[in-house]
Protein backbone atom coordinates (compact mmCIF):
# COMPACT_ATOMS: atom_id res chain seq x y z
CA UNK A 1 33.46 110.25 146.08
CA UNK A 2 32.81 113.78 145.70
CA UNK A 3 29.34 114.99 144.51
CA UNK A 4 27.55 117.87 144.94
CA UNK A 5 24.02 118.67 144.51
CA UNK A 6 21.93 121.67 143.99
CA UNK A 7 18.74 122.90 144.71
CA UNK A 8 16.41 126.12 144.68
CA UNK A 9 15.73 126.91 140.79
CA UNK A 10 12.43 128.05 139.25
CA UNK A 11 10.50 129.80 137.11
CA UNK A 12 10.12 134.08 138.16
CA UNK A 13 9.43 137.18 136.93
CA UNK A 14 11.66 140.03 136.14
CA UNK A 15 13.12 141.73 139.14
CA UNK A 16 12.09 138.71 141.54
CA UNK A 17 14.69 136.72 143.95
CA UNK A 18 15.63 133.14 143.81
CA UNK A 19 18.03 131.35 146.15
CA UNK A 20 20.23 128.53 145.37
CA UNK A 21 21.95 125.85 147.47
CA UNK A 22 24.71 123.35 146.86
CA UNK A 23 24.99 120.70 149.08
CA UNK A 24 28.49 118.96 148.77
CA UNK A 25 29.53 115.45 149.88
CA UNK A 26 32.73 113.29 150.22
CA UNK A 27 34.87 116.08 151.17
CA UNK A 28 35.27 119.08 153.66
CA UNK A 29 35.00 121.94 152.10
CA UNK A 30 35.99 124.65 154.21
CA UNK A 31 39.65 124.87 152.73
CA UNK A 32 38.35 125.10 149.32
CA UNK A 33 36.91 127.96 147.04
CA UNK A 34 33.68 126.91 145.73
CA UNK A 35 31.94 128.84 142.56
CA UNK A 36 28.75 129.01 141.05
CA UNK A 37 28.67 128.79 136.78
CA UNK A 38 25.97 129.56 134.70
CA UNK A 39 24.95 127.97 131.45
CA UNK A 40 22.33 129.76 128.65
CA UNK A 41 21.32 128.65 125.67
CA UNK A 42 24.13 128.37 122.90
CA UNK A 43 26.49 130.28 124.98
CA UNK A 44 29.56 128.98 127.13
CA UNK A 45 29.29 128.52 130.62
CA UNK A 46 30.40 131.35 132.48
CA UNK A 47 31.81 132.11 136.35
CA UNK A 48 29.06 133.99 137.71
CA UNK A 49 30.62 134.15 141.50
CA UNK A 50 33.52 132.80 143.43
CA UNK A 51 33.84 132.91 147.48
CA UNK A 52 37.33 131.56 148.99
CA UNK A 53 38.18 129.56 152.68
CA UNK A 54 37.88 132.94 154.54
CA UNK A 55 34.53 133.59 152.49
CA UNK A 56 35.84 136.50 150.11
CA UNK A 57 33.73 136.52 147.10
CA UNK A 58 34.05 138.18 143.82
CA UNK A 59 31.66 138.58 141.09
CA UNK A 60 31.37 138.95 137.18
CA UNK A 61 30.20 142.22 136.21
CA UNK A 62 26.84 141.94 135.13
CA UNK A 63 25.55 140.18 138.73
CA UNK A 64 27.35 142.38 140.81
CA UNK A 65 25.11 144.31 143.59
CA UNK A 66 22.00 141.80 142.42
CA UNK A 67 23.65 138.49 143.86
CA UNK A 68 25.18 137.38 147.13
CA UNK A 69 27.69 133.92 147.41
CA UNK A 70 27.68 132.81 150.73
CA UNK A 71 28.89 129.65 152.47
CA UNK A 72 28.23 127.46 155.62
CA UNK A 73 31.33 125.23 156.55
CA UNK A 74 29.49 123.55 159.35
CA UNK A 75 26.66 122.25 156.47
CA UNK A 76 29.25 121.78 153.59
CA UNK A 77 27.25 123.76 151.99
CA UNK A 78 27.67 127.39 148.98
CA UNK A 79 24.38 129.46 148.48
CA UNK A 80 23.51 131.92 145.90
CA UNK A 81 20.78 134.73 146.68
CA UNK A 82 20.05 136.25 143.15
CA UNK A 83 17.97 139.46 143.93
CA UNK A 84 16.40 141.87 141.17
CA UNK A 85 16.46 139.26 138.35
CA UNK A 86 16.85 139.55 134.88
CA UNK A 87 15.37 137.82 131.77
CA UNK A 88 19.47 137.37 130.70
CA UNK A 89 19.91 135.80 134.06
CA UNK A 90 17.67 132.62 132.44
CA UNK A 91 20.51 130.00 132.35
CA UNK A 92 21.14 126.23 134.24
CA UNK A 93 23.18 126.87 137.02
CA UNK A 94 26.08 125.02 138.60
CA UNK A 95 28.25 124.20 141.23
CA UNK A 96 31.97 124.08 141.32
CA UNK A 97 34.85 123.09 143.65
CA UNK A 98 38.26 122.03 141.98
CA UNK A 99 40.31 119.65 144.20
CA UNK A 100 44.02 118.66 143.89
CA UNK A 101 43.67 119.90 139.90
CA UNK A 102 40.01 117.96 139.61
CA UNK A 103 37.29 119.60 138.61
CA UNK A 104 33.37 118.69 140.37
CA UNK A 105 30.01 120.08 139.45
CA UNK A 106 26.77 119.46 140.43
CA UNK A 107 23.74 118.28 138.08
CA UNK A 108 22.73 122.01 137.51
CA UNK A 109 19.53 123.46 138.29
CA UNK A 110 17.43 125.53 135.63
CA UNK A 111 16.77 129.76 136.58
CA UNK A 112 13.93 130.64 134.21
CA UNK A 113 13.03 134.46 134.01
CA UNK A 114 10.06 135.87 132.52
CA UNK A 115 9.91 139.50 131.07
């Protein structure tokens, strides 16, 4: 069974740094791309960053140059450094790896930012 968990949300102010984790179980995941969603308020969940098997990432637009997906094979294990946040960044955020067509996601964990 797959699952994956993550960790490292909070409460901070405008232009601190959180980082978040996502520990993943019941598969390898080093031949996977693994993402990281975000949730607000009354808005759709969006794709905030993607980062492939040979760890290429991409990034939407309005994180780009503030956050950093990385990834540790030998842990199972995405990260998300989020650097120089914004009150708009305030959103639950979540994990993501789709296998053979399936899609997974963690429990979420909540970013709160205060102006």
């Amino acid at each position: 069974q797959i699952q994956l968990v993550e960790s490292g949300g909070g409460l901070v102010q405008t232009g601190g740094a959180l980082s978040l984790s996502c520990a993943a179980s019941g598969i390898i995941t080093s031949t996977y791309s693994m993402q990281w969603y975000r949730q607000a308020p009354g808005k759709e969940r969006e794709l905030v960053a993607d980062i492939n098997s040979r760890g290429v990432s991409n990034y939407v637009d309005s994180v780009k140059d503030r956050f950093t997906i990385s990834r540790d094979n030998g842990k199972n294990a995405v990260y998300l450094q989020m650097n120089s946040l914004k009150p708009e960044d305030t959103a639950v955020y979540y994990c993501h790896i789709r296998v053979y067509y399936r899609d997974y996601w963690g429990q979420g964990t909540q970013v709160t930012v205060s102006s």
